[in-house]
Protein backbone atom coordinates (compact mmCIF):
# COMPACT_ATOMS: atom_id res chain seq x y z
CA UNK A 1 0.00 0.00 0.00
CA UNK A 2 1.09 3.64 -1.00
CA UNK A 3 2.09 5.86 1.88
CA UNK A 4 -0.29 8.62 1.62
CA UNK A 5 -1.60 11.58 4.08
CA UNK A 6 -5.20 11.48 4.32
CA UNK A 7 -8.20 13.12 5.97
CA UNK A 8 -7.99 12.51 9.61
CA UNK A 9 -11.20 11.86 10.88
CA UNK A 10 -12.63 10.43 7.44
CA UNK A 11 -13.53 6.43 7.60
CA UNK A 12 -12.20 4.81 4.61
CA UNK A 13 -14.51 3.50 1.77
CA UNK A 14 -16.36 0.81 1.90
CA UNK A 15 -14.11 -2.46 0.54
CA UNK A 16 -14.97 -3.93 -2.56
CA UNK A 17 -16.11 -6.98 -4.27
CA UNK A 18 -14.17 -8.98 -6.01
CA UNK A 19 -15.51 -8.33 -9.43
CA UNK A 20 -15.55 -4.75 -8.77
CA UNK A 21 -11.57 -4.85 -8.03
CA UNK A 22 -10.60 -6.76 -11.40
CA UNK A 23 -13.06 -4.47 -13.18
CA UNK A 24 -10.34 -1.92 -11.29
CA UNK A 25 -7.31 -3.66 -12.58
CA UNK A 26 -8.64 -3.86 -16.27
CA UNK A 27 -9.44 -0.44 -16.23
CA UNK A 28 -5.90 0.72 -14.75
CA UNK A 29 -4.10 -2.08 -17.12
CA UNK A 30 -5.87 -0.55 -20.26
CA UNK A 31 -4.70 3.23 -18.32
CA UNK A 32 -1.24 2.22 -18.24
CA UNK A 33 -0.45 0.20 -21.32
CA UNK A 34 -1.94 3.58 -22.87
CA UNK A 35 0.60 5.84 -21.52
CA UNK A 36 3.43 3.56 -21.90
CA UNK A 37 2.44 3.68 -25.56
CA UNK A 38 2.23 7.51 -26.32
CA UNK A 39 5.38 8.80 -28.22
CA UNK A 40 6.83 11.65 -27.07
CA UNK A 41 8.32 12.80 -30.55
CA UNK A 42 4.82 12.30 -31.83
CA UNK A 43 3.29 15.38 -30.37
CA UNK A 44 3.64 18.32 -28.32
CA UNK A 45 4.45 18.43 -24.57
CA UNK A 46 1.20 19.81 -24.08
CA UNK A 47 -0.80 17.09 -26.12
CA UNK A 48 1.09 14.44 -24.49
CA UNK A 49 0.12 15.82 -20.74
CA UNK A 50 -3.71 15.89 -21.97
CA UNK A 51 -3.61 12.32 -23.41
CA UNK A 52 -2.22 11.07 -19.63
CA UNK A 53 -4.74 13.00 -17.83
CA UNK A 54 -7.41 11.27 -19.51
CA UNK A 55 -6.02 7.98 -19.49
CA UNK A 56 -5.56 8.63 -15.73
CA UNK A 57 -9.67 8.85 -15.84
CA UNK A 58 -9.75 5.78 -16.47
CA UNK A 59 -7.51 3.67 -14.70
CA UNK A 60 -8.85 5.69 -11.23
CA UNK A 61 -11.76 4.58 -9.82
CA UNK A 62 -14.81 7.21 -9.40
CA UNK A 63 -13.01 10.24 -10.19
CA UNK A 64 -15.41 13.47 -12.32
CA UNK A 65 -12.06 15.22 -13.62
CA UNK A 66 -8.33 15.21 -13.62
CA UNK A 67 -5.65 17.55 -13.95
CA UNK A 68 -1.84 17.37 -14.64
CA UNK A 69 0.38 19.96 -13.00
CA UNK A 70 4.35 20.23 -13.48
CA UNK A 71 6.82 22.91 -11.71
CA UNK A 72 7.80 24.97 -14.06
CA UNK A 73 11.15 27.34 -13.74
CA UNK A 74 10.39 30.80 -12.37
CA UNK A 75 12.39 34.01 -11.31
CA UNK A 76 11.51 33.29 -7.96
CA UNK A 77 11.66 29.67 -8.15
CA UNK A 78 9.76 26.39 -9.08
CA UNK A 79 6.22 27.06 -9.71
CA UNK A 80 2.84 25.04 -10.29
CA UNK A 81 1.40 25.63 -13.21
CA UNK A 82 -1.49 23.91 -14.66
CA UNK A 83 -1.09 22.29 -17.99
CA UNK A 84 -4.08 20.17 -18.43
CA UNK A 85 -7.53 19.39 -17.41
CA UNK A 86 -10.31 17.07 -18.59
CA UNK A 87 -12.61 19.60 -17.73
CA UNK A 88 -13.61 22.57 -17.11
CA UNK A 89 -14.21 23.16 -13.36
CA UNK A 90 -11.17 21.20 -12.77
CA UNK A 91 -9.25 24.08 -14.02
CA UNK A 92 -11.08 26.04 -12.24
CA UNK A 93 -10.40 24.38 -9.37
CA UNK A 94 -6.80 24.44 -10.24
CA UNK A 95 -6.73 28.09 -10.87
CA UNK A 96 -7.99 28.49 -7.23
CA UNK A 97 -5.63 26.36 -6.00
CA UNK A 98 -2.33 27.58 -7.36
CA UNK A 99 -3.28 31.19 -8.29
CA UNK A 100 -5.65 32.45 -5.52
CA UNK A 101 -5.37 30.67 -2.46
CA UNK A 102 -1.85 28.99 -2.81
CA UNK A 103 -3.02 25.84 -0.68
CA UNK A 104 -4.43 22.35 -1.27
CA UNK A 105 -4.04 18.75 -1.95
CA UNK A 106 -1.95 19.18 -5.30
CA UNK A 107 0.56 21.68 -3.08
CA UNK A 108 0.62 19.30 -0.46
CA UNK A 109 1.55 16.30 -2.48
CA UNK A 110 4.34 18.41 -4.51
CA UNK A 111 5.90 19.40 -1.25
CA UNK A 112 5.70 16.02 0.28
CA UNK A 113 6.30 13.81 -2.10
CA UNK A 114 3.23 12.01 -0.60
CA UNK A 115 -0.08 11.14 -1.68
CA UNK A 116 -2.59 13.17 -0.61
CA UNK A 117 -6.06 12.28 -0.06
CA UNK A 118 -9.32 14.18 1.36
CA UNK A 119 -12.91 12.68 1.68
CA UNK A 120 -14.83 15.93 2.20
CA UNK A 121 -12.83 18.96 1.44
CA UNK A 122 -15.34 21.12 2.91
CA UNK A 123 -14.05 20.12 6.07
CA UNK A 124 -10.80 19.24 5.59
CA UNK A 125 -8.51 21.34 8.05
CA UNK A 126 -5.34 20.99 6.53
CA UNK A 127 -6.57 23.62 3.53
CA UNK A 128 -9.09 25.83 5.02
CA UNK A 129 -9.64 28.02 2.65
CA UNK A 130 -9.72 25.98 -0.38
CA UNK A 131 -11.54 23.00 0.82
CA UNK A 132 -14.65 25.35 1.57
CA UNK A 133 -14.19 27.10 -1.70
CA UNK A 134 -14.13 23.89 -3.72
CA UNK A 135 -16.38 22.36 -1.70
CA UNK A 136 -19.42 25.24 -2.81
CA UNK A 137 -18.43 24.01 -6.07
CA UNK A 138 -20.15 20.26 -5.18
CA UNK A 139 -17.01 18.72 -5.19
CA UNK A 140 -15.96 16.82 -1.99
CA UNK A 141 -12.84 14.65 -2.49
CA UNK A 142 -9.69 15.12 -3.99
CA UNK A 143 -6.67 12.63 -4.83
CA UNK A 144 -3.47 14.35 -5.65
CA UNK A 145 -0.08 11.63 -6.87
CA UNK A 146 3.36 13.22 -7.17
CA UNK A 147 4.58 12.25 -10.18
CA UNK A 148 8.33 11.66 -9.04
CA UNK A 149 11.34 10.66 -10.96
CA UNK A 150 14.84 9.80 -9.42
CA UNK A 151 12.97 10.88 -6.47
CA UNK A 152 12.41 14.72 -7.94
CA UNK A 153 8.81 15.62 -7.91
CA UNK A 154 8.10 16.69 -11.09
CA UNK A 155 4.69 17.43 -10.66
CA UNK A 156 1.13 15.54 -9.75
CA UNK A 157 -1.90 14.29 -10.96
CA UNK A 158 -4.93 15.38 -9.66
CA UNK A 159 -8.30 13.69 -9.37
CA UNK A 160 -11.42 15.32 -8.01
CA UNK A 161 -14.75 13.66 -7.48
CA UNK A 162 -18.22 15.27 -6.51
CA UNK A 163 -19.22 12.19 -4.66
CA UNK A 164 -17.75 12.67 -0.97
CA UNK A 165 -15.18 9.72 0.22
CA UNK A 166 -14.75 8.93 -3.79
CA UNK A 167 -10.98 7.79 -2.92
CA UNK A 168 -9.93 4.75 -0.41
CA UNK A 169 -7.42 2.90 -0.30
CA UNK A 170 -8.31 0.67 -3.04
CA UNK A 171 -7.70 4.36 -5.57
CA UNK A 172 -4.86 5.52 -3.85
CA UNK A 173 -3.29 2.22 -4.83
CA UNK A 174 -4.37 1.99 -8.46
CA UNK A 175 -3.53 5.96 -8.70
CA UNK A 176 -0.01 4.96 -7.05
CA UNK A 177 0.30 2.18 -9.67
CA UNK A 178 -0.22 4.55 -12.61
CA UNK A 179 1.44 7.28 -11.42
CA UNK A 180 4.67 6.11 -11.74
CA UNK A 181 4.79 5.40 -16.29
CA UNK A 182 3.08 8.16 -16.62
CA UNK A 183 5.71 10.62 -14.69
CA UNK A 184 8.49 8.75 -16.79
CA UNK A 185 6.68 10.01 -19.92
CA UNK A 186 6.32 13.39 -19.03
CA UNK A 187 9.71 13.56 -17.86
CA UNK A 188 10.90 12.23 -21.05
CA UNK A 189 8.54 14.62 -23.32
CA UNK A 190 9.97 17.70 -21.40
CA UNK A 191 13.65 16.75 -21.77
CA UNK A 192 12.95 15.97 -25.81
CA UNK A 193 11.32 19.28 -26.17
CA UNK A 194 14.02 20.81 -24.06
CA UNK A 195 16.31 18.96 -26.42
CA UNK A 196 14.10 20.14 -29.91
CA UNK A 197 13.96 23.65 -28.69
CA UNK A 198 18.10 23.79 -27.92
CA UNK A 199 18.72 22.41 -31.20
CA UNK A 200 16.09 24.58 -32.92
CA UNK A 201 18.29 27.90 -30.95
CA UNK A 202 21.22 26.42 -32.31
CA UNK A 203 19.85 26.51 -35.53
CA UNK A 204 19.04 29.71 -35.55
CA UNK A 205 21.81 30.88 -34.32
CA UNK A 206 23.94 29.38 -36.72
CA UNK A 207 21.73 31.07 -39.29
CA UNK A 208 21.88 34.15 -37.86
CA UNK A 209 26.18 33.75 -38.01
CA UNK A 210 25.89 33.07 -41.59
CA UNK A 211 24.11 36.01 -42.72
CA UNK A 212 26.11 37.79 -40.46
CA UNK A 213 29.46 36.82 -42.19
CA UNK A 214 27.98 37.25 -45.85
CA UNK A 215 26.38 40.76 -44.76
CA UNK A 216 30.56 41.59 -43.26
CA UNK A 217 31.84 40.25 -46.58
CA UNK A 218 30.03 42.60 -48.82
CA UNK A 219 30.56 45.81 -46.54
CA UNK A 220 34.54 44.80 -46.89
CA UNK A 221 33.96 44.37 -50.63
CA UNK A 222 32.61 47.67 -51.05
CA UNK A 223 34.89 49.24 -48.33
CA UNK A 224 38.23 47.87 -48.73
CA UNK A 225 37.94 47.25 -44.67
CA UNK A 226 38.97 44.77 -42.59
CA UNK A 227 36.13 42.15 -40.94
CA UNK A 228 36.07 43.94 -37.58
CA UNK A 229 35.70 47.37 -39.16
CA UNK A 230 32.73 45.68 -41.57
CA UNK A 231 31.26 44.00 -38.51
CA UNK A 232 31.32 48.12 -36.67
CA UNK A 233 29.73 49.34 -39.56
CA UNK A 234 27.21 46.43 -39.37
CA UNK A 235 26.69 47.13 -35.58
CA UNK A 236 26.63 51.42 -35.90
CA UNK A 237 23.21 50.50 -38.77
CA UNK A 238 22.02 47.93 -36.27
CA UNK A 239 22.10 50.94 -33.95
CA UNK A 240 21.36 53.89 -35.66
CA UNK A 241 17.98 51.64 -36.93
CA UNK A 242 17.26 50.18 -33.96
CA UNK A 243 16.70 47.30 -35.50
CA UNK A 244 18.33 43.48 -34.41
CA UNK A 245 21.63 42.88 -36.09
CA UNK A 246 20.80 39.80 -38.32
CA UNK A 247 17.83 41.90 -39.59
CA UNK A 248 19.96 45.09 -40.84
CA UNK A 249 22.78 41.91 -42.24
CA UNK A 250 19.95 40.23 -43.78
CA UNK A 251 18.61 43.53 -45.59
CA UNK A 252 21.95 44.04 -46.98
CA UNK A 253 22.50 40.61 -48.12
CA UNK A 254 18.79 40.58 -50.03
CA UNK A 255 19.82 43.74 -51.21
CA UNK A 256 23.26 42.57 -52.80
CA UNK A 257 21.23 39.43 -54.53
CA UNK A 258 18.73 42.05 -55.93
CA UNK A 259 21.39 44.19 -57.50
CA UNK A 260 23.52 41.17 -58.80
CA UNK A 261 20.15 39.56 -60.30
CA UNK A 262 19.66 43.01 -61.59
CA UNK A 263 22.55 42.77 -63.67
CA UNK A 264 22.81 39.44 -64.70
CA UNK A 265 19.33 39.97 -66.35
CA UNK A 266 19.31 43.61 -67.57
């Protein structure tokens, strides 16, 4: 059994039959062998995160809505932002959560690294404020998994259901269970999109360079200069423009095609 901090005070559900647990395990099976299937390089970061929130629908037991929340770089530090929801007053919920009221489950289980579990939010005194909030929106439990790699938390999913007590032990455990592919695939579709978007810089920096170099050629062809005088000049029309560097080289190298296409076709 996951180690988890729930509700004190709050009886845990009712156990199941036995049908009603392999019904469970098919459901989380199908919920896992999903996510272990979704290719990062396939899609976006984003698209990925909103495919695993609604497998996690389905391979947690009772639940009205999930949500998938990552810490994000900030100047101030790691923050929680939302990234996707299944529905609408989940975001909502969300929004309240890390935006207004910076408290609840999903903050708990980031900071942690635990579980975290409430049967009637409404009053659950470990997040005053927000359980009362959320609960006025008729929903009453909440199940919040760290997703955790190399033991980094790396964010959580979130499950909320209207239903009060929605989440024993029985959820917590298939939650647990899927919890841990699907924080391997979002870890790996951030680090390939970190990777994409490094090489994509590189790219364009190394485009940037070249026009650079053909823009310092021509000024030295026309000046007689050498490339650190051609590369002042290029810098004093950057300035004296106010316009970015590789723009002002570009406009001279389209310019010197133009004239030489000019001439070769009077």
């Amino acid at each position: 059994m996951a180690d988890f901090d729930a509700q004190p005070g709050r009886a845990p559900k009712v156990d199941l039959s036995a049908s009603q647990r392999e019904a469970d395990e098919i459901d989380l099976y199908a919920g896992m062998s999903g996510v272990a299937g979704l290719v990062a390089g396939a899609r976006t970061v984003e698209q990925l995160l909103a495919d695993v929130a609604e497998f996690a629908g389905h391979a947690i037991p009772d639940v009205d809505g999930v949500s998938i929340a990552l810490l994000q770089p900030g100047p101030a530090g790691p923050q929680i932002q939302m990234c996707a929801a299944t529905d609408a007053f989940v975001a909502d919920i969300d929004r309240i959560q890390y935006r207004e009221l910076h408290e609840g489950p999903c903050i708990t289980a980031m900071v942690t690294g635990r579980v975290s579990v409430s049967g009637s939010l409404g009053s659950d005194n470990r997040w005053p404020h927000f359980g009362g909030r959320v609960a006025r929106m008729a929903v009453h439990s909440a199940l919040s998994l760290p997703l955790i790699v190399d033991d980094d938390v790396i964010g959580a999913i979130n499950a909320y259901a209207r239903a009060r007590d929605a989440f024993g032990d029985h959820a917590v455990e298939l939650g647990s269970r899927f919890a841990v592919p699907a924080a391997v695939s979002v870890y790996n579709a951030r680090l390939l999109a970190g990777a994409r978007e490094r090489t994509e810089r590189l790219q364009r920096a190394l485009g940037s360079r070249a026009v650079i170099d053909q823009a310092v050629g021509i000024i030295r062809s026309r000046s007689g200069g050498t490339a650190q005088e051609a590369f002042d000049r290029l810098k004093h029309l950057s300035q004296t423009d106010n316009v970015k560097l590789v723009e002002v080289a570009q406009h001279l190298v389209d310019e010197a095609v133009r004239r030489a296409r000019a001439r070769r076709d009077p």
